[in-house]
PDB file of N, CA and C in Angstrom:
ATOM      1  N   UNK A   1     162.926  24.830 124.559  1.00  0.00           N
ATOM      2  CA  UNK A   1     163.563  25.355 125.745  1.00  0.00           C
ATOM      3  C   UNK A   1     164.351  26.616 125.381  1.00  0.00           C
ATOM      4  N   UNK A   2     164.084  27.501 126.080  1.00  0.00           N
ATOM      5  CA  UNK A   2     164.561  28.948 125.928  1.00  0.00           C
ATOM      6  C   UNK A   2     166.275  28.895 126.313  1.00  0.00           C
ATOM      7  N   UNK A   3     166.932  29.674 125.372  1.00  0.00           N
ATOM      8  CA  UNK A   3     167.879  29.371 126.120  1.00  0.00           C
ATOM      9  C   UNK A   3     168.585  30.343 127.113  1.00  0.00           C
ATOM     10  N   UNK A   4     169.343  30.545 128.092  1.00  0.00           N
ATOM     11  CA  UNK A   4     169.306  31.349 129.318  1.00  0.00           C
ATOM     12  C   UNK A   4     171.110  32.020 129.370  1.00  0.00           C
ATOM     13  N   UNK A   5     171.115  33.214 129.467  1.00  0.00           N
ATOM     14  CA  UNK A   5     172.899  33.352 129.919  1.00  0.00           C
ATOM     15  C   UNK A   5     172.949  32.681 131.446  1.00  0.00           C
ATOM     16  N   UNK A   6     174.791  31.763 131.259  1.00  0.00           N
ATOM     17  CA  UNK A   6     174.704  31.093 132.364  1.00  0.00           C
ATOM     18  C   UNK A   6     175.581  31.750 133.088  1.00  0.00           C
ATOM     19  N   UNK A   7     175.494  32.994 133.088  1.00  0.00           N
ATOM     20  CA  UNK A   7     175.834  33.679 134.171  1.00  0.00           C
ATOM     21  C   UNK A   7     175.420  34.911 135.064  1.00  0.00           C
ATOM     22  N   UNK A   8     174.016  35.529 134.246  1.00  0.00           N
ATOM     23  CA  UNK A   8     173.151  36.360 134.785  1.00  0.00           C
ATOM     24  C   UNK A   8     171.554  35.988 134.659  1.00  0.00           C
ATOM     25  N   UNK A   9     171.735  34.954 133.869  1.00  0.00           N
ATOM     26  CA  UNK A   9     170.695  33.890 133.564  1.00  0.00           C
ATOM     27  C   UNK A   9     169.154  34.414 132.752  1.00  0.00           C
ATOM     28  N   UNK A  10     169.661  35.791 132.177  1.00  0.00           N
ATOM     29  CA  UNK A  10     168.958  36.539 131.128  1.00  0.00           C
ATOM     30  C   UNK A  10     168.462  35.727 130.205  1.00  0.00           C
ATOM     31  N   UNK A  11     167.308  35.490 129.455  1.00  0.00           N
ATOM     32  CA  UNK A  11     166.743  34.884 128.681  1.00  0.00           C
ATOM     33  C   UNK A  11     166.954  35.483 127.214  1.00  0.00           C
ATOM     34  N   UNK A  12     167.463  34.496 126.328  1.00  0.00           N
ATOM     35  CA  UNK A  12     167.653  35.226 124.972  1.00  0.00           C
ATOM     36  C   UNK A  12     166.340  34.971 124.162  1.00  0.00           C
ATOM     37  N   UNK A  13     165.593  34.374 124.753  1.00  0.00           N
ATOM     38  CA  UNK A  13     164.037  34.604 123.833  1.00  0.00           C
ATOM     39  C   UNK A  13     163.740  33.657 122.711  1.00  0.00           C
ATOM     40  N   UNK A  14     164.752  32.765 122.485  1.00  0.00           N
ATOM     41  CA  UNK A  14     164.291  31.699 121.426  1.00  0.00           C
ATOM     42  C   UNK A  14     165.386  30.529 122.066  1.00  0.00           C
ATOM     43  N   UNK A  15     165.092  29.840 120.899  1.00  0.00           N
ATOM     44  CA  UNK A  15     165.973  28.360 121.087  1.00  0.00           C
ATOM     45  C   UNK A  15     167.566  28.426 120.811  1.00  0.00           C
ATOM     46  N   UNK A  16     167.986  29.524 120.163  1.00  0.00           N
ATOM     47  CA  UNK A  16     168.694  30.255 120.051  1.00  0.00           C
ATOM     48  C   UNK A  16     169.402  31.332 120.132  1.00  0.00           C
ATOM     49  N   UNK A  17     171.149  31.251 120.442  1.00  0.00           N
ATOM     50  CA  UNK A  17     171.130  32.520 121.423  1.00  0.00           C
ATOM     51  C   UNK A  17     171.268  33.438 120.159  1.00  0.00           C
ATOM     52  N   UNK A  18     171.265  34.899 120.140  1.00  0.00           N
ATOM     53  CA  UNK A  18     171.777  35.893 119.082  1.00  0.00           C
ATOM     54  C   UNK A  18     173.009  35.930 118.921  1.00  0.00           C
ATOM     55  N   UNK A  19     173.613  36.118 117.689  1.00  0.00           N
ATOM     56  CA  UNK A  19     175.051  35.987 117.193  1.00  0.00           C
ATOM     57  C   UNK A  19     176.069  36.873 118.075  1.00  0.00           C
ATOM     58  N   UNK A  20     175.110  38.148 119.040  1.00  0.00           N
ATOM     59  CA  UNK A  20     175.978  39.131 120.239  1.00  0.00           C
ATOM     60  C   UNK A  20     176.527  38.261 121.101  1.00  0.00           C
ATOM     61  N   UNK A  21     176.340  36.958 121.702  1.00  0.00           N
ATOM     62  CA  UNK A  21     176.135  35.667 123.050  1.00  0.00           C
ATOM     63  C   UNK A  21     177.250  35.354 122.014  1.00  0.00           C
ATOM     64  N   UNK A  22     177.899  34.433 123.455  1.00  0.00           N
ATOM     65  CA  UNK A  22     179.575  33.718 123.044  1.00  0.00           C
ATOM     66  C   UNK A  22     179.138  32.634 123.748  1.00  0.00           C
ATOM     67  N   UNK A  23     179.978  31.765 123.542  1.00  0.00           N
ATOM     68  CA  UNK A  23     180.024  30.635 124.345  1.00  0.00           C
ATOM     69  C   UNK A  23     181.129  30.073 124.759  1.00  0.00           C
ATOM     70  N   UNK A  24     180.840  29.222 125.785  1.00  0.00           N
ATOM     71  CA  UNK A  24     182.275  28.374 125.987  1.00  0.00           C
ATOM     72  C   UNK A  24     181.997  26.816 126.394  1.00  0.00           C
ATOM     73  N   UNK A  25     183.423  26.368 126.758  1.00  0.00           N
ATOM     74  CA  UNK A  25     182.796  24.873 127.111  1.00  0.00           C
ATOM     75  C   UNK A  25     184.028  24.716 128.326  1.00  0.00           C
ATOM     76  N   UNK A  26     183.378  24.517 129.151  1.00  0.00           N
ATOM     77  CA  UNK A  26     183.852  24.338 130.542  1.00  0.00           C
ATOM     78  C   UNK A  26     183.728  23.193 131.170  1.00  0.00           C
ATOM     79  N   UNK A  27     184.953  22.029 131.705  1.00  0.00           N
ATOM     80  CA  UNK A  27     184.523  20.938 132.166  1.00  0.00           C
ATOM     81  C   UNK A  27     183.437  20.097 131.090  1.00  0.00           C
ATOM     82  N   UNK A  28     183.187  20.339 129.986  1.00  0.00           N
ATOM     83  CA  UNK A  28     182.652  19.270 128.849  1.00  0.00           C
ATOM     84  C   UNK A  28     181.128  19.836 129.379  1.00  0.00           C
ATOM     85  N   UNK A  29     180.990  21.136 129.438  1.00  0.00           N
ATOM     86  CA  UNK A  29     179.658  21.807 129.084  1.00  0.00           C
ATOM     87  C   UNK A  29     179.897  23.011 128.598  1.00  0.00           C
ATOM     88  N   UNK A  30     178.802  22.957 127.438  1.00  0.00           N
ATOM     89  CA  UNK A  30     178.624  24.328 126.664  1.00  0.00           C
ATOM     90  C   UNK A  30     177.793  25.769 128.237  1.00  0.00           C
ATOM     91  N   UNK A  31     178.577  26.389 127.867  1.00  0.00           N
ATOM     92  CA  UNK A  31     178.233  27.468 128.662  1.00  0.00           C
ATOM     93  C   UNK A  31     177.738  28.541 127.555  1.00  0.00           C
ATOM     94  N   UNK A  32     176.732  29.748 127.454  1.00  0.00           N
ATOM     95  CA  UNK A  32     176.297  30.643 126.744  1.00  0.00           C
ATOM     96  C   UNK A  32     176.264  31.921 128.194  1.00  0.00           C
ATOM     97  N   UNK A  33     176.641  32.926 127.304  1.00  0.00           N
ATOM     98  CA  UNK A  33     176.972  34.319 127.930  1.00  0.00           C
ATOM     99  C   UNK A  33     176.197  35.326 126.861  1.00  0.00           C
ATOM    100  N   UNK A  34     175.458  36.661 127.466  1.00  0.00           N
ATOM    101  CA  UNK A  34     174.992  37.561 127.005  1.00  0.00           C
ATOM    102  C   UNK A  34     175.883  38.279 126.802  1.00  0.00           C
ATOM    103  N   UNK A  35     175.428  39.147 125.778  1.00  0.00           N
ATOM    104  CA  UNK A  35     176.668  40.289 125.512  1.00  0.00           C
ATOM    105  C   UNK A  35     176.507  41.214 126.216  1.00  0.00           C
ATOM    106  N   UNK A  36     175.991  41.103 127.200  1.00  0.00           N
ATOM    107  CA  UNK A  36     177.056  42.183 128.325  1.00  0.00           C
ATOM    108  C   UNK A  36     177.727  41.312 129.298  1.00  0.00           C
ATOM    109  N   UNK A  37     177.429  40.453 129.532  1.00  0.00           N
ATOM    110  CA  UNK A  37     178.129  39.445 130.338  1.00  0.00           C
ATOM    111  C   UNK A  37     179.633  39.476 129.745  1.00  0.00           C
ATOM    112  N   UNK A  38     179.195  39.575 128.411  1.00  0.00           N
ATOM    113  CA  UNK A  38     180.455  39.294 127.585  1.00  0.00           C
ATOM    114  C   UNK A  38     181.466  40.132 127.690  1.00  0.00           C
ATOM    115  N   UNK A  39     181.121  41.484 127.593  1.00  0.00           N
ATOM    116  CA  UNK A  39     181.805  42.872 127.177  1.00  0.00           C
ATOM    117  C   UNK A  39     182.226  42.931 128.968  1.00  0.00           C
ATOM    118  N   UNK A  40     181.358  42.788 129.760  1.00  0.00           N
ATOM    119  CA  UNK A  40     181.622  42.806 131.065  1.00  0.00           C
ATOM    120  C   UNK A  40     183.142  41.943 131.891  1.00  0.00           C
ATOM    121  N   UNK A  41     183.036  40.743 131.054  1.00  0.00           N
ATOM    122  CA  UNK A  41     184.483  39.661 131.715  1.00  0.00           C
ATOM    123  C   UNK A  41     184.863  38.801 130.056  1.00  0.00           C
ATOM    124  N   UNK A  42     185.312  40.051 129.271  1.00  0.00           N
ATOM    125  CA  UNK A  42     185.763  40.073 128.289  1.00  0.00           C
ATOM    126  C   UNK A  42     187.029  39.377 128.549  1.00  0.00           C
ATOM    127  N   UNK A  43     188.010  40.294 129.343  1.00  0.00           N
ATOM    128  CA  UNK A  43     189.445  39.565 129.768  1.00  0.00           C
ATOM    129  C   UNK A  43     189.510  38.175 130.232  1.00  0.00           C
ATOM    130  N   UNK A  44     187.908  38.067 130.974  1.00  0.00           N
ATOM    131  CA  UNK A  44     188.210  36.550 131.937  1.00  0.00           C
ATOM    132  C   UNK A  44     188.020  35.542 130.719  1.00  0.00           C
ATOM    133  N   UNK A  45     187.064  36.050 129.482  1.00  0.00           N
ATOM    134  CA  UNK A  45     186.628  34.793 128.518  1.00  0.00           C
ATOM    135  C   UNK A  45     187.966  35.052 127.770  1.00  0.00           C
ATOM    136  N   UNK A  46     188.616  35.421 127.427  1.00  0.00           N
ATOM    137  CA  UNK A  46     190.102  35.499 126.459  1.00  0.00           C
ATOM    138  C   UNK A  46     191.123  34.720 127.336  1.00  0.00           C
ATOM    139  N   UNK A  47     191.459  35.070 128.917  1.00  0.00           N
ATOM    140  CA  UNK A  47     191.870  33.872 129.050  1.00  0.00           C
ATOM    141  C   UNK A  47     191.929  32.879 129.944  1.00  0.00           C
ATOM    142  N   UNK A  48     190.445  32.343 129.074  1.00  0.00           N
ATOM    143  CA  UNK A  48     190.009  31.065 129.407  1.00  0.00           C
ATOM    144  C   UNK A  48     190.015  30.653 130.712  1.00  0.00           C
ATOM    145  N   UNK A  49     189.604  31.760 131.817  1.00  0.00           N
ATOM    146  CA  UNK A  49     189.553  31.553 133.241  1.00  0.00           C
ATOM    147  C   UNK A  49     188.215  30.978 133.375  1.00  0.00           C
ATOM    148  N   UNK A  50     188.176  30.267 134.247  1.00  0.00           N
ATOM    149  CA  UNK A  50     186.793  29.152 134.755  1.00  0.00           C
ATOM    150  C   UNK A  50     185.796  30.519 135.348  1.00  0.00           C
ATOM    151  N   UNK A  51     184.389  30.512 135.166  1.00  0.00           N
ATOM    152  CA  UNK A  51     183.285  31.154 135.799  1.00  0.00           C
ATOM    153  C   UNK A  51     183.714  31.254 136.657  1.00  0.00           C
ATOM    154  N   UNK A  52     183.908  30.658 137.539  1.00  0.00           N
ATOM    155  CA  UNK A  52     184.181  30.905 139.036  1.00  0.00           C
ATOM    156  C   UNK A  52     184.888  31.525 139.695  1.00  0.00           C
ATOM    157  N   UNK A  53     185.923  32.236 138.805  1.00  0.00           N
ATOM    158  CA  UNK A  53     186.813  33.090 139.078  1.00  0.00           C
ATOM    159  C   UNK A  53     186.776  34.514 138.451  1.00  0.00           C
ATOM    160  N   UNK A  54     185.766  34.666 138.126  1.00  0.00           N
ATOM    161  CA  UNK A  54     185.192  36.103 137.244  1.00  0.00           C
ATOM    162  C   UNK A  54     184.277  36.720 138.346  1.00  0.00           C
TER     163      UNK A  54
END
């Protein structure tokens, strides 16, 4: 299973994301973000604001 950013839902192309992808764990799920997702709501992942508010 490929794995997907879960927030623009970009495909990172293997089973694994690239060391650029961050992750988080939200409500007791791993969440994965692309690095532009990343660089994009940089502030919101530092602090630790829920997806839903980005």
């Amino acid at each position: 299973m490929s794995v997907t950013c879960d927030f623009c839902g970009r495909p990172a192309g293997s089973d694994e994301p690239p060391l650029t992808w961050t992750s988080s764990v939200e409500r007791g799920r791993l969440l994965r973000f692309c690095d532009e997702c990343s660089r994009t709501h940089l502030r919101s992942l530092e602090a630790k604001l829920a997806t839903e508010w980005w």
